[in-house]
N, C-alpha and C. Protein backbone atom coordinates (compact mmCIF):
# COMPACT_ATOMS: atom_id res chain seq x y z
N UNK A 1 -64.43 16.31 -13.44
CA UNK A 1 -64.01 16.20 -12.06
C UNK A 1 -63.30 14.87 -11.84
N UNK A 2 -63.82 13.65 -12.88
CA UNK A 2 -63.07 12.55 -12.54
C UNK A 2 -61.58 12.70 -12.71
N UNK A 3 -61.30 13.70 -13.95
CA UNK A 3 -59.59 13.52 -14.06
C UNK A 3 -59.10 14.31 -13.08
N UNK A 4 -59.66 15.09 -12.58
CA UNK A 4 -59.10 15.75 -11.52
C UNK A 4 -58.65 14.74 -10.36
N UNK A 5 -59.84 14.36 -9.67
CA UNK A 5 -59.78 13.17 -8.75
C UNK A 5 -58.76 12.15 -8.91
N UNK A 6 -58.73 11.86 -10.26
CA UNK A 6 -57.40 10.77 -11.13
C UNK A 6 -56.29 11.27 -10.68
N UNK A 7 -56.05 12.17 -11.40
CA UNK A 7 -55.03 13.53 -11.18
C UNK A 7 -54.69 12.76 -9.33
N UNK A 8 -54.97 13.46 -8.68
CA UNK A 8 -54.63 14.02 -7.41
C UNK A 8 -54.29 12.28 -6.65
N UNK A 9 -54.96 11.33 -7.20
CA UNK A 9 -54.44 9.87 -6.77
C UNK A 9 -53.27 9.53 -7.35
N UNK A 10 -53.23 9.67 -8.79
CA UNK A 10 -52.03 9.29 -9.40
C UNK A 10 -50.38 9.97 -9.21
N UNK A 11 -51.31 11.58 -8.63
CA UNK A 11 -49.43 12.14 -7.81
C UNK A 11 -48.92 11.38 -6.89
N UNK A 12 -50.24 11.29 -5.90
CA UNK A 12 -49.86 10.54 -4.14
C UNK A 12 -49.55 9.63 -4.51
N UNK A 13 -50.16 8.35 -5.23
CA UNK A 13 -49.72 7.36 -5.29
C UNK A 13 -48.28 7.26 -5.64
N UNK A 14 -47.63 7.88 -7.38
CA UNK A 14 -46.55 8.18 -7.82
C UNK A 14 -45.74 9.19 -7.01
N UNK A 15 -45.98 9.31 -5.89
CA UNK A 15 -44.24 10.24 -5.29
C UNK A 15 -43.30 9.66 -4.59
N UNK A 16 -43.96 8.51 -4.19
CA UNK A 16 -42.88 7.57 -3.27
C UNK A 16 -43.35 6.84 -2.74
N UNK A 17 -43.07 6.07 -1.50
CA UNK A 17 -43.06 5.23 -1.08
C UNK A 17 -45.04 5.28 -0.30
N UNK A 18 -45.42 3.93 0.14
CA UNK A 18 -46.86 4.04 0.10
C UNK A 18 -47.07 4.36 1.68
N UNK A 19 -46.36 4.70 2.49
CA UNK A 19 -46.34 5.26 3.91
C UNK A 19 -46.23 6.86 3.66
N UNK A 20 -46.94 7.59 4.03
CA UNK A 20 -47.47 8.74 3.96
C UNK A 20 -47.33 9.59 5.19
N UNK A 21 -46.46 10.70 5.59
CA UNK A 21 -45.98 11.10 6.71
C UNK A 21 -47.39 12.21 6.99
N UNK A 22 -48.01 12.19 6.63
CA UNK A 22 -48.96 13.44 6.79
C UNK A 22 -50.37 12.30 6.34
N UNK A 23 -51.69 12.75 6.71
CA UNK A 23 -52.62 12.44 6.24
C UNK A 23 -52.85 13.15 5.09
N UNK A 24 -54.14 12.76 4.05
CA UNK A 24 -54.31 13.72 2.80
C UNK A 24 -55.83 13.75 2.27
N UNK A 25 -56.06 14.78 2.15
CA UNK A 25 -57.79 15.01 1.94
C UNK A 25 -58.30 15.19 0.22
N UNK A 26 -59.35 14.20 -0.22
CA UNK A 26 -59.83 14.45 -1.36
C UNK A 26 -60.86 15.07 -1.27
N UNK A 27 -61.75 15.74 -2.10
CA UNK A 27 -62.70 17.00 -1.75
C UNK A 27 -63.21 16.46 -3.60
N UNK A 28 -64.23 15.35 -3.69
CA UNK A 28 -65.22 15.21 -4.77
C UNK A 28 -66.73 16.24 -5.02
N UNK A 29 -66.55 17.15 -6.01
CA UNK A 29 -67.46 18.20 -6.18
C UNK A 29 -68.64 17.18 -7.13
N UNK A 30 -69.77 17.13 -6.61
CA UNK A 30 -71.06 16.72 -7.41
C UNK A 30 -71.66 17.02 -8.18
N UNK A 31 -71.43 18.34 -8.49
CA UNK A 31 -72.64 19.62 -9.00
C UNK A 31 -72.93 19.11 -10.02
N UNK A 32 -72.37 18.30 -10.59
CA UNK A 32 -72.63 17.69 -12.38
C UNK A 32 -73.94 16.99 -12.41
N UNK A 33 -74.47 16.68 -11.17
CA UNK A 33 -75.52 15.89 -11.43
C UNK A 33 -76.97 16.53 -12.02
N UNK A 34 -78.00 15.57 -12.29
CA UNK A 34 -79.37 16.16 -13.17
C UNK A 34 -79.98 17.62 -12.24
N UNK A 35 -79.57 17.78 -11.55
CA UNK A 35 -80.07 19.25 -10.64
C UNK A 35 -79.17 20.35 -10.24
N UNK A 36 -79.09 21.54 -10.35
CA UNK A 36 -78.46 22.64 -10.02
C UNK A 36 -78.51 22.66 -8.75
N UNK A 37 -77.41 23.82 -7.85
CA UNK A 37 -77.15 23.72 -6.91
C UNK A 37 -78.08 24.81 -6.30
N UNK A 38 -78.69 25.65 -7.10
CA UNK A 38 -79.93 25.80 -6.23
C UNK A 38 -81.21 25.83 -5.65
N UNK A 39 -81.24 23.88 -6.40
CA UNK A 39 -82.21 24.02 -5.54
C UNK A 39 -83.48 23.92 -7.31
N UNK A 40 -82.75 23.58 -8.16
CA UNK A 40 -83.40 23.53 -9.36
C UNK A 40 -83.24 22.07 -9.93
N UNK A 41 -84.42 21.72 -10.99
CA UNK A 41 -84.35 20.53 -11.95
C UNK A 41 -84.97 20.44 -13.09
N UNK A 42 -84.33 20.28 -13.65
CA UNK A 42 -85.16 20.68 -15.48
C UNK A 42 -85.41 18.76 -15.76
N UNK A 43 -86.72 18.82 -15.89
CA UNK A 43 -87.47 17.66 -16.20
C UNK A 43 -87.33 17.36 -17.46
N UNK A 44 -86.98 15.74 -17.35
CA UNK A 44 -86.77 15.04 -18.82
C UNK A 44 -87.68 14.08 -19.13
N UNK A 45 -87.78 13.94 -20.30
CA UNK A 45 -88.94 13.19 -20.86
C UNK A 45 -88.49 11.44 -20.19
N UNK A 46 -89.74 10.96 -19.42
CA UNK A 46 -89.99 9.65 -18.68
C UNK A 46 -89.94 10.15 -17.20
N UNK A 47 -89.16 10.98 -16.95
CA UNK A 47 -89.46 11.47 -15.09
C UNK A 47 -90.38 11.33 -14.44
N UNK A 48 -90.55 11.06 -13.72
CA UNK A 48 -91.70 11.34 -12.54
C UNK A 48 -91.82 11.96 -11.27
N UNK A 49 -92.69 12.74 -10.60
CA UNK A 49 -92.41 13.53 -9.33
C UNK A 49 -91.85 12.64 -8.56
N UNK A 50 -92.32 11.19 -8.27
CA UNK A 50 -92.03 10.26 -7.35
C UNK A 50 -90.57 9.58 -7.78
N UNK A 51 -90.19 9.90 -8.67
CA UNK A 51 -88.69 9.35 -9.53
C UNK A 51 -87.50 10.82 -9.31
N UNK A 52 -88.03 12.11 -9.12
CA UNK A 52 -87.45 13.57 -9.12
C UNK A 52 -87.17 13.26 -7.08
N UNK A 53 -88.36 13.08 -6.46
CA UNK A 53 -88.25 13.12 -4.92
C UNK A 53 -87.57 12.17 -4.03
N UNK A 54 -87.22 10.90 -4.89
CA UNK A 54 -86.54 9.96 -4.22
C UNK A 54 -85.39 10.50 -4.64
N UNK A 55 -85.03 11.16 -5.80
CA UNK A 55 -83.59 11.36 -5.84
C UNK A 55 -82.95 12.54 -5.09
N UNK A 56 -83.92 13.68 -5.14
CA UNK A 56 -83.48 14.60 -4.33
C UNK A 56 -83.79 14.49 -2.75
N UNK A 57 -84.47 14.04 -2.20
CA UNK A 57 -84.86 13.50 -0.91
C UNK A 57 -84.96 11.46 -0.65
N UNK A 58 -83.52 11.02 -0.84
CA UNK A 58 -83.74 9.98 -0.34
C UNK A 58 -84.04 9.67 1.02
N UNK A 59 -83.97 10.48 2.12
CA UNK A 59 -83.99 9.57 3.47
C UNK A 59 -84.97 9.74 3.92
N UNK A 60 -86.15 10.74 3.19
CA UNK A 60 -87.59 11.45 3.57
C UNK A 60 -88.45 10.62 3.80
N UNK A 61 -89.59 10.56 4.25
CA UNK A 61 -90.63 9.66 4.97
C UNK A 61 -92.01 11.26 4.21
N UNK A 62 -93.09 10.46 4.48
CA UNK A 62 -94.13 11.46 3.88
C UNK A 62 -94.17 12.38 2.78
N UNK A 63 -93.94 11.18 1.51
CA UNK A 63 -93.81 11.98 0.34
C UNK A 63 -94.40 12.60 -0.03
N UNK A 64 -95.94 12.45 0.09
CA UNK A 64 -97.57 13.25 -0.23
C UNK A 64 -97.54 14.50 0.07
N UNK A 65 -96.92 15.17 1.60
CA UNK A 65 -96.82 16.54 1.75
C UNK A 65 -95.90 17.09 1.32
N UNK A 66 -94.75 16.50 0.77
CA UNK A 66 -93.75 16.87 -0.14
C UNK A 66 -94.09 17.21 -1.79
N UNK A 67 -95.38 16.28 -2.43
CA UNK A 67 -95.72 16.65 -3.91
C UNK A 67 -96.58 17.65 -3.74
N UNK A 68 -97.27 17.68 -2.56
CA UNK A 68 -98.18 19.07 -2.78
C UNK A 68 -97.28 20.22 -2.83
N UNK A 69 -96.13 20.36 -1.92
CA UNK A 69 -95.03 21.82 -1.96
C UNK A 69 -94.82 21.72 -2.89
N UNK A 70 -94.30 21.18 -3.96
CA UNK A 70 -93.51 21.16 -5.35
C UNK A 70 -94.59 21.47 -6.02
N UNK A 71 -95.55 20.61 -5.91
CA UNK A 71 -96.94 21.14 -7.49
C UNK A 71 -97.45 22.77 -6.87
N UNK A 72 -97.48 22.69 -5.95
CA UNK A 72 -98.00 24.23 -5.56
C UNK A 72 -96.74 25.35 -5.80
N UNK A 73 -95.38 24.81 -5.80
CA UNK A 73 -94.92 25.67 -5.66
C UNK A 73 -94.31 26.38 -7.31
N UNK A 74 -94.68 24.80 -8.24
CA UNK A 74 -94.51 24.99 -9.25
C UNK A 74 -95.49 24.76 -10.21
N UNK A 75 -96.57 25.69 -10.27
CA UNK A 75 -97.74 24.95 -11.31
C UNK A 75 -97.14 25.26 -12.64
N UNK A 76 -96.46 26.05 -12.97
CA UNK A 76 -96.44 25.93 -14.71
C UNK A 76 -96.00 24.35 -14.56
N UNK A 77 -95.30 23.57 -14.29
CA UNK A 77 -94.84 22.27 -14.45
C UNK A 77 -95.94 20.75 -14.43
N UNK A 78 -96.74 21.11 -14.06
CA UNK A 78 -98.12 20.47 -14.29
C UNK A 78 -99.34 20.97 -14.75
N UNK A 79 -99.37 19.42 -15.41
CA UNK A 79 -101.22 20.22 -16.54
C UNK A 79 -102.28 20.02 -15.06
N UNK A 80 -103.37 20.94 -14.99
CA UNK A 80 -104.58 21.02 -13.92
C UNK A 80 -103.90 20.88 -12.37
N UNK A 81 -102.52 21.23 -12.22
CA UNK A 81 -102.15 21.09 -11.22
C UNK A 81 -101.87 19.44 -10.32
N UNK A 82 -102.12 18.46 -11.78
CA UNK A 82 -101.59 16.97 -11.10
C UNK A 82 -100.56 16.26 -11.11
N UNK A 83 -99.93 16.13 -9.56
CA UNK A 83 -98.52 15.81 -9.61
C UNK A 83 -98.53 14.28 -10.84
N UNK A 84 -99.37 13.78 -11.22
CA UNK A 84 -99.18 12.52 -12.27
C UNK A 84 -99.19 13.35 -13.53
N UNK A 85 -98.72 14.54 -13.78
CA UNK A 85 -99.13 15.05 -15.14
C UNK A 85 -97.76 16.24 -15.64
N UNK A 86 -96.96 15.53 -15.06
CA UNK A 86 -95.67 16.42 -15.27
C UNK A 86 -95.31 16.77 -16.63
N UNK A 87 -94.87 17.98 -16.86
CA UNK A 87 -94.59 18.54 -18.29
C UNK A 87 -92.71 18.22 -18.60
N UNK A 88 -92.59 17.71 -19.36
CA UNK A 88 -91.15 17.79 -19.70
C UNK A 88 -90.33 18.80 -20.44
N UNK A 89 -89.37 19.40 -20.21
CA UNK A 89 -88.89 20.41 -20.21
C UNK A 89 -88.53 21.60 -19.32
N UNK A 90 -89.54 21.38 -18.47
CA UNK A 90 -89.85 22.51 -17.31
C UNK A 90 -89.32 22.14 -16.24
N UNK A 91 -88.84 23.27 -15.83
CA UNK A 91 -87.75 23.51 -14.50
C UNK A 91 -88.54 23.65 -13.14
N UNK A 92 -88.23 22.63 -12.53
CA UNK A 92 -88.89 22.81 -11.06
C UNK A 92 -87.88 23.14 -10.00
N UNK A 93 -88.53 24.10 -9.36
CA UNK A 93 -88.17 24.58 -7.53
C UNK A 93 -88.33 23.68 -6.74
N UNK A 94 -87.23 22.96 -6.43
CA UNK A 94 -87.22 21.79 -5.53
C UNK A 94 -86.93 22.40 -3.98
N UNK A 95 -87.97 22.41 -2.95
CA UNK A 95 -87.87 23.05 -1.55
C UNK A 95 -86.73 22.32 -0.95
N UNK A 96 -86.04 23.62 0.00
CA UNK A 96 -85.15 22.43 0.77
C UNK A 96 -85.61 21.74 1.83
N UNK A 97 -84.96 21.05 2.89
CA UNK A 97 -85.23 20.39 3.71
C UNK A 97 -84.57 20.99 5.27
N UNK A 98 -85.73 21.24 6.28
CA UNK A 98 -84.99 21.77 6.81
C UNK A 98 -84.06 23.12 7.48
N UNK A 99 -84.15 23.90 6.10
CA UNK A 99 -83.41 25.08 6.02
C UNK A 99 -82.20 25.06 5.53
N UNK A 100 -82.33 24.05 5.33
CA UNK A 100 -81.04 23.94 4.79
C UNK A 100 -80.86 24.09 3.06
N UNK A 101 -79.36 24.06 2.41
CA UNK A 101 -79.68 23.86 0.83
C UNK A 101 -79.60 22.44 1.03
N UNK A 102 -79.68 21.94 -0.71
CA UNK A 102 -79.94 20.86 -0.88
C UNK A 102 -78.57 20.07 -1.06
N UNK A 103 -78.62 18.76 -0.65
CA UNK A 103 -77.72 17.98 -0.47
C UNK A 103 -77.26 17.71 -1.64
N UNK A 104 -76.09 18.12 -2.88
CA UNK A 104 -75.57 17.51 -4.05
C UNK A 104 -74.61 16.31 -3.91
N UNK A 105 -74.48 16.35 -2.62
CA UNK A 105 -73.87 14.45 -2.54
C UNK A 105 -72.14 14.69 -2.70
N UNK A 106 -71.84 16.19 -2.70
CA UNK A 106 -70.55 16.30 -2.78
C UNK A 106 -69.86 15.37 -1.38
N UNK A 107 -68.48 14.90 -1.92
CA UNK A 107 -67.75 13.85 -0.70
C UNK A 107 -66.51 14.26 -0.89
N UNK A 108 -66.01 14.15 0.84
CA UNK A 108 -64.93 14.45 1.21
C UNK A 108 -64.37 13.06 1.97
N UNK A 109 -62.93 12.32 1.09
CA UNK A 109 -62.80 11.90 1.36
C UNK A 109 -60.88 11.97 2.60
N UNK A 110 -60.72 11.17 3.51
CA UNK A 110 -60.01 11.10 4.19
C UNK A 110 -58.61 10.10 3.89
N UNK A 111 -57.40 10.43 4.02
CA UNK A 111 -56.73 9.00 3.67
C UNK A 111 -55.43 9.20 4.83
């Protein structure tokens, strides 16, 4: 996606002059990151629930009722059901927030 993004600066920039008769929209797709877009995360060896929840829920407040949804919602992913006992390899159901899907951080930028 970066050469794309490259791509699409290096036309505008290279067509002419740097006054721009129209505005022009960049549209950065995220999906590449450690989680699928729905709403999934395949755990890697050193992770932690509290290292998985800040990334997928940074602006959240009350993380505690947040590890119980995830360990309940995913017990194969923990041994005896303790969020300190995460298995690596295993794919967790990350709830959304809200109702909403989950935020992949895709950006739209303006120029």
């Amino acid at each position: 996606m970066k050469t794309i993004t490259s791509a699409v600066i290096f036309l505008v920039l290279g067509l002419g002059s740097a006054n721009a008769s129209e505005p022009f929209v960049v549209l950065q797709n995220n999906s590449d990151s450690g989680h699928a877009s729905s709403g999934s995360y395949k755990v890697r060896r050193g992770d932690t629930l509290a290292k998985i929840v800040a990334h997928f829920y940074p602006n959240t407040t009350g993380h505690a009722a947040l590890f119980r949804q995830i360990v309940s919602d995913n017990p194969h992913a923990f041994l005896r059901m303790n969020p300190n006992m995460l298995l690596a390899g295993k794919v967790l159901k990350m709830p959304t927030m809200g109702g909403s899907a989950l935020d992949r951080g895709d950006d739209i930028y303006f120029f």
